[in-house]
Protein backbone atom coordinates (compact mmCIF):
# COMPACT_ATOMS: atom_id res chain seq x y z
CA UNK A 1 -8.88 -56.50 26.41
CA UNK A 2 -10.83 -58.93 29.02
CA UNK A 3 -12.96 -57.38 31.91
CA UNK A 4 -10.28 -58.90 34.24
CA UNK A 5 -7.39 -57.05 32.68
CA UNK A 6 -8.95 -53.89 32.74
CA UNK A 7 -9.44 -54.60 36.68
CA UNK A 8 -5.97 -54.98 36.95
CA UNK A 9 -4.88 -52.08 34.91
CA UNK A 10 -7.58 -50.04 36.53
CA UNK A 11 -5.92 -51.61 39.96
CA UNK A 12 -2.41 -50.94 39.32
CA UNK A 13 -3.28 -46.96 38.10
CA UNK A 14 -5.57 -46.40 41.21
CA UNK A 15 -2.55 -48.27 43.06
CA UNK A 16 0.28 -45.87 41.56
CA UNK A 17 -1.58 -43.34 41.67
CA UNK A 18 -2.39 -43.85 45.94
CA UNK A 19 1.07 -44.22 46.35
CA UNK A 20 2.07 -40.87 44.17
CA UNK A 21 -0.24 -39.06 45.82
CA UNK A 22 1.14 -40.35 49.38
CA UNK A 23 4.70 -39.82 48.67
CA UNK A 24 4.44 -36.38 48.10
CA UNK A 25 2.94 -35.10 51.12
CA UNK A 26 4.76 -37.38 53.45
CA UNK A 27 8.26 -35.55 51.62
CA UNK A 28 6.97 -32.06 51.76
CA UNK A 29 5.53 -33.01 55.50
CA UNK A 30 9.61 -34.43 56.60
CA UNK A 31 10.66 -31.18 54.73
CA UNK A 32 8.13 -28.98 57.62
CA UNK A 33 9.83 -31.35 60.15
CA UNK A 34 13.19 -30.34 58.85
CA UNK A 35 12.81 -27.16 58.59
CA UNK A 36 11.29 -26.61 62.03
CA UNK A 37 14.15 -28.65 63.31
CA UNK A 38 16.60 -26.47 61.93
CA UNK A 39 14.86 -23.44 63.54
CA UNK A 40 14.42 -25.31 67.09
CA UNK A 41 18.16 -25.69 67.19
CA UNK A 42 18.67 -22.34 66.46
CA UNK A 43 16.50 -22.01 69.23
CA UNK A 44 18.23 -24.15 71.46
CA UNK A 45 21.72 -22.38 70.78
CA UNK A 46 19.86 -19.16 72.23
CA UNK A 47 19.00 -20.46 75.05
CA UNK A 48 22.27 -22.42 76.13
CA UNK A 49 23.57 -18.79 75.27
CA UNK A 50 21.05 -17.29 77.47
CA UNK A 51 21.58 -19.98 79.93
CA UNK A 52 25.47 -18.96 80.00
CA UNK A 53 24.63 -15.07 80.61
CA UNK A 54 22.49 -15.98 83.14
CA UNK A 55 24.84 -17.82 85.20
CA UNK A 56 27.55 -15.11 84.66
CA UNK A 57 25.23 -12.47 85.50
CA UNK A 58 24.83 -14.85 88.64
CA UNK A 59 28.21 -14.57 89.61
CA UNK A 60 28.14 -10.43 89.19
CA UNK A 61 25.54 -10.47 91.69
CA UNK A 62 27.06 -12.16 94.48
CA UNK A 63 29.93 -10.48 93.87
CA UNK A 64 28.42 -7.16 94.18
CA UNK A 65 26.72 -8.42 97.35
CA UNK A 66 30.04 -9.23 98.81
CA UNK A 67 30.98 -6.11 97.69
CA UNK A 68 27.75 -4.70 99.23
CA UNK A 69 28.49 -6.58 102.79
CA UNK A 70 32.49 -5.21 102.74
CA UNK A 71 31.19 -1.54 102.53
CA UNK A 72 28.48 -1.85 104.97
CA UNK A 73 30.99 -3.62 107.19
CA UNK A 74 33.36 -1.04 106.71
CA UNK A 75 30.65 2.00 107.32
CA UNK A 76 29.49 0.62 110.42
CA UNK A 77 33.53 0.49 111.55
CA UNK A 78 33.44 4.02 110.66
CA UNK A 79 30.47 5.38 112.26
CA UNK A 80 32.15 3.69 115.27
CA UNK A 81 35.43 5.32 114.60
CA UNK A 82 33.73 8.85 114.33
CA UNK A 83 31.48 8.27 117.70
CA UNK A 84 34.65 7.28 118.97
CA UNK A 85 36.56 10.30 117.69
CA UNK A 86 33.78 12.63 118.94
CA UNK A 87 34.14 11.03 122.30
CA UNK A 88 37.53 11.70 122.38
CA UNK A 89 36.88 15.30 121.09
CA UNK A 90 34.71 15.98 124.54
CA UNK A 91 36.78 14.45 126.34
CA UNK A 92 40.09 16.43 125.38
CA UNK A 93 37.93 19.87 125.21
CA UNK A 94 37.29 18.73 129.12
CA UNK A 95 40.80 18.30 129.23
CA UNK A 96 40.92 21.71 127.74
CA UNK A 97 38.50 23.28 130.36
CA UNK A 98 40.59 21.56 133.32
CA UNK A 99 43.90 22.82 131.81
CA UNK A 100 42.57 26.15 131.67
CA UNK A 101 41.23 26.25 135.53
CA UNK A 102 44.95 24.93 135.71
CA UNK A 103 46.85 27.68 133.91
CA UNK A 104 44.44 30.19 135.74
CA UNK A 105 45.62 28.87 138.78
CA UNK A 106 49.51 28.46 137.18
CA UNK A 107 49.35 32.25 136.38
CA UNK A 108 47.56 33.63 140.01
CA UNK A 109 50.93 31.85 141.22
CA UNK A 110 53.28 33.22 138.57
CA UNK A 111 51.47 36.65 139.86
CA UNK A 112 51.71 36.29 143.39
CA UNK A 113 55.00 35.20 143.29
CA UNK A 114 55.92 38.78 141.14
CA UNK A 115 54.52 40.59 143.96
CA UNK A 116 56.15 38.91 146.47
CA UNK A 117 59.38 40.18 144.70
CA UNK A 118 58.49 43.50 143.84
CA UNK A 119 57.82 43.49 147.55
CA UNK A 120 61.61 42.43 148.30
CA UNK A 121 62.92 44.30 146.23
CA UNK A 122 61.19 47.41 147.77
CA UNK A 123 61.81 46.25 151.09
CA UNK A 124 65.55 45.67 150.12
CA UNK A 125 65.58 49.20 148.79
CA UNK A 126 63.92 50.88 151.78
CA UNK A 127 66.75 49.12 154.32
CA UNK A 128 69.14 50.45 152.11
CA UNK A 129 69.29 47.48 149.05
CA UNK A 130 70.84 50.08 146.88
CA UNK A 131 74.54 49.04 147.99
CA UNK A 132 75.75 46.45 146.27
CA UNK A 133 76.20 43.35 148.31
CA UNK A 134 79.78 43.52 149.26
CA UNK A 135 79.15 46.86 150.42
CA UNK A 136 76.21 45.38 152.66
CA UNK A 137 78.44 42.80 154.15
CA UNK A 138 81.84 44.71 154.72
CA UNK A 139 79.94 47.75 156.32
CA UNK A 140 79.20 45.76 159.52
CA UNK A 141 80.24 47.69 162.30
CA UNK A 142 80.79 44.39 164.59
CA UNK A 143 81.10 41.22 163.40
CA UNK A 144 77.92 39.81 164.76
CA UNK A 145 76.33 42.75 162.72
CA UNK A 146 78.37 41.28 159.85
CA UNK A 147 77.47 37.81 160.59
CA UNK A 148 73.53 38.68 160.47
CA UNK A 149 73.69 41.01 157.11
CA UNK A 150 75.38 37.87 155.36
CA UNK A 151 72.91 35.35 156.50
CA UNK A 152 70.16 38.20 155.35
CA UNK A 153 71.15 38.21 152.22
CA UNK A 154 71.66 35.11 151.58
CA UNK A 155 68.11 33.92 152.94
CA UNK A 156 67.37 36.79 150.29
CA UNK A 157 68.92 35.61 147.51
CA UNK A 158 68.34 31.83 148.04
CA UNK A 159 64.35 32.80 148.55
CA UNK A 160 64.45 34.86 145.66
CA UNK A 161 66.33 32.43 143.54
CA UNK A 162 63.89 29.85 144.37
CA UNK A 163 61.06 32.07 143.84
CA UNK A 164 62.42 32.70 140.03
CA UNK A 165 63.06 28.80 139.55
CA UNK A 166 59.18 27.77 140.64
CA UNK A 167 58.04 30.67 138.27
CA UNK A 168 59.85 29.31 135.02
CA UNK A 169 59.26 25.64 136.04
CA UNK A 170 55.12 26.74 136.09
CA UNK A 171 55.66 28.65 133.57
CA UNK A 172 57.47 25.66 130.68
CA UNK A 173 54.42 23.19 132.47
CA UNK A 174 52.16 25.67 131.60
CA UNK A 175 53.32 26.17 127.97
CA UNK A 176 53.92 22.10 127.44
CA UNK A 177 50.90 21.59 128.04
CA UNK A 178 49.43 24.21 126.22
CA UNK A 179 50.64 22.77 123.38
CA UNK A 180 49.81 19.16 124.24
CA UNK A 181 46.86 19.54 124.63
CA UNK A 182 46.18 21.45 121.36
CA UNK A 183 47.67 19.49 119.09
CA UNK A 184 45.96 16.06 119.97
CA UNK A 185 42.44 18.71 120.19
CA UNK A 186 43.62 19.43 116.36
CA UNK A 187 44.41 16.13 115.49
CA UNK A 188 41.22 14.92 116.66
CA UNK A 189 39.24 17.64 114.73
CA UNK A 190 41.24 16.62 111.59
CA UNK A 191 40.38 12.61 112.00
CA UNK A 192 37.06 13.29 112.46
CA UNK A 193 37.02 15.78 109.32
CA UNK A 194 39.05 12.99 107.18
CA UNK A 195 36.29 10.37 108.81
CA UNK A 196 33.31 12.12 108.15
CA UNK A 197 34.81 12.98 104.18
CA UNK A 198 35.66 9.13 103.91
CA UNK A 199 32.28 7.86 105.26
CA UNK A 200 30.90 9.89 102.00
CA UNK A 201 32.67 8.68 99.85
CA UNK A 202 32.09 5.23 100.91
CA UNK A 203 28.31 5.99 101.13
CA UNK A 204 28.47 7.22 97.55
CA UNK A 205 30.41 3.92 96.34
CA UNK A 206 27.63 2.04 98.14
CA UNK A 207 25.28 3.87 95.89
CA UNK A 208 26.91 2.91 93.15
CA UNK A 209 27.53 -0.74 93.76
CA UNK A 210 23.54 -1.34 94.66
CA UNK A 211 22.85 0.71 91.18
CA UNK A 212 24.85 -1.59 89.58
CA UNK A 213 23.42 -4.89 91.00
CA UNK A 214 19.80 -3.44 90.40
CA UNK A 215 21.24 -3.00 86.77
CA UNK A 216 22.56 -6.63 86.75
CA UNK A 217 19.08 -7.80 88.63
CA UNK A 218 17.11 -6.01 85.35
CA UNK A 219 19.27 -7.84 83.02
CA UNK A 220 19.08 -10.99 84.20
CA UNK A 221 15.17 -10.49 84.61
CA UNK A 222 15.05 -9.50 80.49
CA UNK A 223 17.50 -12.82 79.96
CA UNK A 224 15.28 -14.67 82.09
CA UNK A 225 12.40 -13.31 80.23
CA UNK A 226 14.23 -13.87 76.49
CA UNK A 227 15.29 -17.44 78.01
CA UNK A 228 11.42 -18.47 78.65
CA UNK A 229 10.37 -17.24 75.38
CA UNK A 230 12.59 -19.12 73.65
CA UNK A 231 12.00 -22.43 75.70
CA UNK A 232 8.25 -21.65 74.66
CA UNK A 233 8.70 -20.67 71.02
CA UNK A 234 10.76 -24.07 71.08
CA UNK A 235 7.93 -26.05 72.87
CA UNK A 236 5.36 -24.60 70.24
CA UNK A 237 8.14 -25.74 67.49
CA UNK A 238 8.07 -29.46 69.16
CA UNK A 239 4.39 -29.77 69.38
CA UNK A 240 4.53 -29.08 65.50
CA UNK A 241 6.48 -31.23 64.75
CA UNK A 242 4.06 -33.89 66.89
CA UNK A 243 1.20 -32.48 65.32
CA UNK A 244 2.95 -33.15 61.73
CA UNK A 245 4.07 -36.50 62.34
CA UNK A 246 0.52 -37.58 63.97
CA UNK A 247 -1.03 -35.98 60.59
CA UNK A 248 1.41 -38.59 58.00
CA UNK A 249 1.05 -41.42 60.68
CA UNK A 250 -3.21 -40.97 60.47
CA UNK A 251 -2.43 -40.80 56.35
CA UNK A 252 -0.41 -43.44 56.41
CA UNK A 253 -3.39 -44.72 58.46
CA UNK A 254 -5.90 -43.72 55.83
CA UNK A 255 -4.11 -45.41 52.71
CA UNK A 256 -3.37 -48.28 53.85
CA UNK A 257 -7.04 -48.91 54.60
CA UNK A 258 -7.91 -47.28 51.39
CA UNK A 259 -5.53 -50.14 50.10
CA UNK A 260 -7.05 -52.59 51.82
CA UNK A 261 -10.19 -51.96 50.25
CA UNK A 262 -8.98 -52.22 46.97
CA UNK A 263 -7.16 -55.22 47.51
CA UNK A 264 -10.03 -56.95 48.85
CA UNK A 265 -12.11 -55.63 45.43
CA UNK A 266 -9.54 -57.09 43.29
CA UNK A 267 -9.53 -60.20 45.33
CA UNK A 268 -13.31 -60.00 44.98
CA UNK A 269 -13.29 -59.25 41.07
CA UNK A 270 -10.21 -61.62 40.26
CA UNK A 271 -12.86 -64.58 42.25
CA UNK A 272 -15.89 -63.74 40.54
CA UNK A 273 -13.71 -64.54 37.22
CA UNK A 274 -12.05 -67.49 37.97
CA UNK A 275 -14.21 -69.61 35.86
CA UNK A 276 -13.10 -67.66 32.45
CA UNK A 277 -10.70 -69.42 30.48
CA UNK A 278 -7.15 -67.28 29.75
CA UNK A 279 -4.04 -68.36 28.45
CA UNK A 280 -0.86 -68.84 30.36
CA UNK A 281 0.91 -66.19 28.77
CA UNK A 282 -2.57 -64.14 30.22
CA UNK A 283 -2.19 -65.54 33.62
CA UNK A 284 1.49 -64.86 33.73
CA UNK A 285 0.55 -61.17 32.78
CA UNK A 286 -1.82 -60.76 35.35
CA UNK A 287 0.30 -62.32 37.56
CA UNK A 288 3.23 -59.97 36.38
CA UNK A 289 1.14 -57.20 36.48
CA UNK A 290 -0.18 -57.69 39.98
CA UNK A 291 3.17 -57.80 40.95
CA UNK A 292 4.06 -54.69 39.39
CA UNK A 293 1.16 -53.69 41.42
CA UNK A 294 2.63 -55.13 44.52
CA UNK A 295 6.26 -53.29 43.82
CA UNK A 296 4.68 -50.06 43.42
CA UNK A 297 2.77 -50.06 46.40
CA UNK A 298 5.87 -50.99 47.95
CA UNK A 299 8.11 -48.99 46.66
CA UNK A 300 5.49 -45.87 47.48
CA UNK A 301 5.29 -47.55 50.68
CA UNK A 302 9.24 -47.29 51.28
CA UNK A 303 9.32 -43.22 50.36
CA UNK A 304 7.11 -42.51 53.22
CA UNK A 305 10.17 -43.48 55.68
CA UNK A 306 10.83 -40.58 57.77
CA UNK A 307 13.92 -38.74 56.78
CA UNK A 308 14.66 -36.76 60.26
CA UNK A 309 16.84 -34.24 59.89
CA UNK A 310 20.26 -34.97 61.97
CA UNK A 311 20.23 -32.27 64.88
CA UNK A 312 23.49 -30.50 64.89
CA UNK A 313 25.63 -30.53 68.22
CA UNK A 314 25.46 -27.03 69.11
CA UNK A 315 29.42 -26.37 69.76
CA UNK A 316 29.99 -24.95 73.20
CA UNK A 317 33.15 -23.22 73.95
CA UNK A 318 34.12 -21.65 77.35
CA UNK A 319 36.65 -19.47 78.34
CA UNK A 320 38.45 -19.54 81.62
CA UNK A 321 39.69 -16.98 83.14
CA UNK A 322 41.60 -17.31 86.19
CA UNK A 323 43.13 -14.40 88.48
CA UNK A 324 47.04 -14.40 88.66
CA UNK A 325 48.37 -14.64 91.52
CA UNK A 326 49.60 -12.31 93.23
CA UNK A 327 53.86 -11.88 92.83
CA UNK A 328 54.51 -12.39 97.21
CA UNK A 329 57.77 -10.91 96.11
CA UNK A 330 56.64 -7.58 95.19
CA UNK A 331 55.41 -4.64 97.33
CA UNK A 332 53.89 -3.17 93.95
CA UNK A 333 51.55 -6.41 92.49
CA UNK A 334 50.77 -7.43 95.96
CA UNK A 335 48.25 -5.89 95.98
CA UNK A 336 46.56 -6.37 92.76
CA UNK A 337 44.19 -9.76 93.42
CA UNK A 338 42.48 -6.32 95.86
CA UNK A 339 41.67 -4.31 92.97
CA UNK A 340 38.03 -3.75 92.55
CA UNK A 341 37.68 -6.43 95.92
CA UNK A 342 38.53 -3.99 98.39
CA UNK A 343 36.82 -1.63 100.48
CA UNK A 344 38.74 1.60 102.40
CA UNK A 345 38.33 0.90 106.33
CA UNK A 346 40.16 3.80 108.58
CA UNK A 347 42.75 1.63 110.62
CA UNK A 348 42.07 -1.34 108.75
CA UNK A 349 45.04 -3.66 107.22
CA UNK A 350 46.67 -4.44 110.56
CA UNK A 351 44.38 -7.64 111.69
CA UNK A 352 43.96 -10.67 109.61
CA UNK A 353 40.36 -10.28 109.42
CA UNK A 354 40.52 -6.91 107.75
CA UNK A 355 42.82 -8.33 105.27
CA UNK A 356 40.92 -11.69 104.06
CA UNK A 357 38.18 -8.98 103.61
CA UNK A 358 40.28 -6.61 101.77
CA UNK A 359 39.68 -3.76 104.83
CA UNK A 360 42.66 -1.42 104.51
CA UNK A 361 43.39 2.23 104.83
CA UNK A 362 46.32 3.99 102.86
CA UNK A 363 49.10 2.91 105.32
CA UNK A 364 47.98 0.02 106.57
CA UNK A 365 47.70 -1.69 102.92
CA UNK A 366 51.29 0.06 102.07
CA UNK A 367 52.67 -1.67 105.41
CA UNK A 368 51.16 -5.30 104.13
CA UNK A 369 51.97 -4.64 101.05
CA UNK A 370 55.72 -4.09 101.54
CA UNK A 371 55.50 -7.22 104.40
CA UNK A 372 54.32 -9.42 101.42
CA UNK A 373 58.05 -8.32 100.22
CA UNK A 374 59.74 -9.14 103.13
CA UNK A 375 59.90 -5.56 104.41
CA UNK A 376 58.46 -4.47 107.26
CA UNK A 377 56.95 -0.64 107.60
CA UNK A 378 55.15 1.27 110.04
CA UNK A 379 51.68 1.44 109.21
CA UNK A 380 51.12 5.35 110.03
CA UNK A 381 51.76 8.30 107.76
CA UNK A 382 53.77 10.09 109.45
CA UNK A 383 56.35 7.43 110.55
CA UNK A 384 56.46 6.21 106.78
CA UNK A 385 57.74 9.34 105.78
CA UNK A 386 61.04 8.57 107.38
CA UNK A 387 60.79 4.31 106.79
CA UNK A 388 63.33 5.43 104.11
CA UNK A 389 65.79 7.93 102.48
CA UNK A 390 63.38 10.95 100.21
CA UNK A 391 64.32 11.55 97.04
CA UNK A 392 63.56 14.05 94.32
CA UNK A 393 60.20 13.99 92.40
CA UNK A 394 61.95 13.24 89.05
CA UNK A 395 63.78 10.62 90.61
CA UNK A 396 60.70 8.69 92.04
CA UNK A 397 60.92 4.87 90.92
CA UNK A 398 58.09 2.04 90.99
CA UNK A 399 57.73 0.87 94.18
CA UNK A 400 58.83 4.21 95.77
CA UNK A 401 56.18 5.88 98.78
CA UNK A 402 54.14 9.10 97.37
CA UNK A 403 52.70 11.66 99.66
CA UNK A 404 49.54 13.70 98.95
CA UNK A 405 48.07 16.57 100.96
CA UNK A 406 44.56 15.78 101.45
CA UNK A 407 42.73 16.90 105.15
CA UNK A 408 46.58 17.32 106.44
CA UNK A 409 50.00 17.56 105.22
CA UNK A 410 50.86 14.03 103.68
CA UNK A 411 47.40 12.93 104.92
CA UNK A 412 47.51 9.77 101.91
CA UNK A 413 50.46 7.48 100.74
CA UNK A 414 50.39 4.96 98.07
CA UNK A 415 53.17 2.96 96.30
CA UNK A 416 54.19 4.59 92.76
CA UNK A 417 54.20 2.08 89.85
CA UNK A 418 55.49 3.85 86.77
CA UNK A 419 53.66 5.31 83.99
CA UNK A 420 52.61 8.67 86.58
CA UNK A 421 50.28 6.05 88.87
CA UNK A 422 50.20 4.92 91.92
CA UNK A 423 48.67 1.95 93.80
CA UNK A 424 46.87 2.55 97.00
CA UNK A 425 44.38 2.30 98.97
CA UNK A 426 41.85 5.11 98.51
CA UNK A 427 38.53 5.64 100.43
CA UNK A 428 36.65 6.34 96.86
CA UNK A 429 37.66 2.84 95.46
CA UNK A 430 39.58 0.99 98.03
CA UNK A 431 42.54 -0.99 96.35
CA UNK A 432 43.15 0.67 93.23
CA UNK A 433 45.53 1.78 90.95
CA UNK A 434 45.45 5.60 90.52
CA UNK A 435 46.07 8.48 88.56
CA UNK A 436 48.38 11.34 89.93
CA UNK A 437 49.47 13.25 87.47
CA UNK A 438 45.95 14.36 86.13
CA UNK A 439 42.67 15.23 88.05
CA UNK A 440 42.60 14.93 92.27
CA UNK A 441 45.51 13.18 93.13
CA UNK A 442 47.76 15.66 90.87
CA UNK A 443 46.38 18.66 92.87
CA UNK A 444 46.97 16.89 96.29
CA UNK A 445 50.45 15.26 95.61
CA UNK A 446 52.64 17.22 97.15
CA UNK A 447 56.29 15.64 95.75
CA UNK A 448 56.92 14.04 98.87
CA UNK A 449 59.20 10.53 97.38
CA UNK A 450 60.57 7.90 100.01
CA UNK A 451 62.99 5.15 98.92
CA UNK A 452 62.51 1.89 101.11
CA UNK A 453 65.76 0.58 101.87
């Protein structure tokens, strides 16, 4: 074998060899790439699913600070309510302390006026009062004498008469008002006893919301948190990937000059022995064989094209949940879109304000409730209990008014839906649907049932 053909063997090996020996770490280098892809999008899914608590952890929050806002809105109406309440409490115990001056006076009359008639009636019986009247009048001894005893006593009688009418007119005053006064003194005492009790339990379900939206604040911190490591685990993925791809572009960098080189020395050898006489069939050879050279190099050249790996579409799905609205039809689901949006407000219900907040107390929401239905209630305990006809406890049907005894005799009302619950407005939970045939509300319903007609 010539010196030339050994070049070109020794050429083509070195050639095959280059191109071997490229291939294979460009493949296992797109094989990193792939594999580091496939664990960024893995990645990526986490954090759109991060993203996606987030934003619904988002939406807790400002609903618990609307929540938040309703309950301090509704405390601060209470505390005015109570100062109110106590107000009215000093004022009627005032009342009390006038009434009582009053009545003092009331009974020095009553006692005066006893006297005065213990005093005719001695009188009477000292001139001789112990005959009956007719006796008195027919034992004139002249008829001026008879004249005189009948106008006597009938000034008596019509004095005394009068005397007994101004004593049991003072005396029904003094008793009406007696009891006037007493009852709104009592009813006062027991509104600011119910106030006070509701103002706890609306300070306790303040507690509780602001635990929960520190709870929801932590969360979304630690998802927050989770969110940046992943974007960071992903950007340390990415600049891997970089770092791999910069690595096969300087190879690719290095072989091809490496190629260069040895195309250059086979230039250089196949010149320096251009003057030595081969056959055709030789030159065709080398000619054949540098071309074999060529399509190797190209063919290694052609399985260092990047293979990326296709990034799969990370498949989003998202579930909408929408409120139903509210049947206007129906005393009983009128109220529902309230549930868990409402906060208990003593009076409140009866202005538009208090109900685009969801403000209500137990009669006033049972009033709007029932006008949603085309029905219109008192909104007041008391009067409720006669809006309709009562029926028997074992008759009760849903949408039928339930009494409970809590600081007075059917003190809370709610509208009974079936199943042994009622909905209502309670100062615990606002709008809610309740229990009352197990825990609190089965020890304070008292059986009360009134059918709206």
């Amino acid at each position: 074998m010539s010196l030339k053909k050994k070049l070109i063997v020794l050429n083509t090996t070195i050639m095959l060899g280059l191109g071997s020996a490229f291939a294979i770490p460009s493949v296992k280098a797109e094989e990193n790439i792939s594999d580091i892809q496939s664990q960024r999008t893995g990645i990526q899914s986490d954090i759109s699913e991060a993203e996606q608590v987030i934003q619904e952890l988002k939406k807790e929050q400002s609903k618990m600070n609307s929540q938040i806002a309703q309950i301090e809105t509704a405390m601060r109406e209470n505390d005015e309510k109570i100062k109110d309440t106590k107000q009215e409490i000093k004022d009627t115990e005032k009342d009390i302390v006038s009434l009582k001056k009053e009545i003092k006076a009331l009974e020095e009359r009553i006692a005066k006026r006893e006297e005065v008639l213990k005093e005719r009636a001695l009188s009477f019986q000292e001139s001789g009062g112990d005959v009956e009247y007719l006796e008195v009048v027919l034992g004139s001894k002249s008829f001026g004498e008879f004249v005189n005893r009948v106008g006597a006593v009938a000034t008596i009688v019509e004095a005394d008469q009068q005397i007994l009418s101004e004593q049991e007119a003072d005396k029904a005053d003094l008793e009406k008002k007696q009891a006037t006064v007493e009852k709104k003194l009592q009813n006062l005492k027991d509104m600011e006893v119910e106030l006070k009790g509701m103002q706890s339990q609306i300070e306790d379900q303040k507690a509780e919301t602001v635990n929960m939206k520190a709870k929801i604040e932590k969360k979304e911190a630690e998802t927050e948190a989770l969110k940046q490591s992943l974007e960071n685990k992903d950007a340390g993925l990415e600049a891997q990937i970089a770092s791999i791809r910069e690595n096969i572009k300087k190879e690719e960098e290095r072989k091809a000059s490496e190629k260069a080189d040895l195309d250059r020395a086979a230039e250089k050898v196949n010149s320096s022995n251009s003057s030595s006489e081969e056959s055709p069939s030789s030159s065709k050879g080398e000619a054949s064989a540098s071309g074999s050279s060529k399509g190797e190099s190209s063919s290694s050249s052609n399985s260092t094209k990047n293979s990326s790996a296709d990034k799969p579409a990370a498949s989003k799905t998202e579930a909408s949940s929408k409120p139903s609205s509210a049947n206007t039809g129906s005393a009983i689901t009128a109220g529902y879109k309230y549930i868990g949006n409402s906060t208990y407000k003593f009076g409140g219900g009866r202005t538009a304000s208090d109900i685009a907040n969801g403000l209500f107390d137990c009669s006033g929401f049972v009033a709007w409730a029932y006008k949603q239905a085309g029905v219109n209630l008192p909104a007041s305990t008391d009067a409720l209990k006669n809006a309709g006809r009562q029926v028997s406890d074992s008759q009760k049907q849903p949408g039928d008014l339930v009494f409970f005894n809590t600081y007075k005799t059917d003190g809370h009302v709610g509208i009974y839906v079936g199943g042994g619950k009622f909905i209502g407005s309670q100062s615990s939970t606002g709008v809610a649907i309740a229990n009352m045939e197990s825990g609190y509300w089965a020890s304070v319903y008292n059986g009360r049932v009134v059918r709206v007609n």
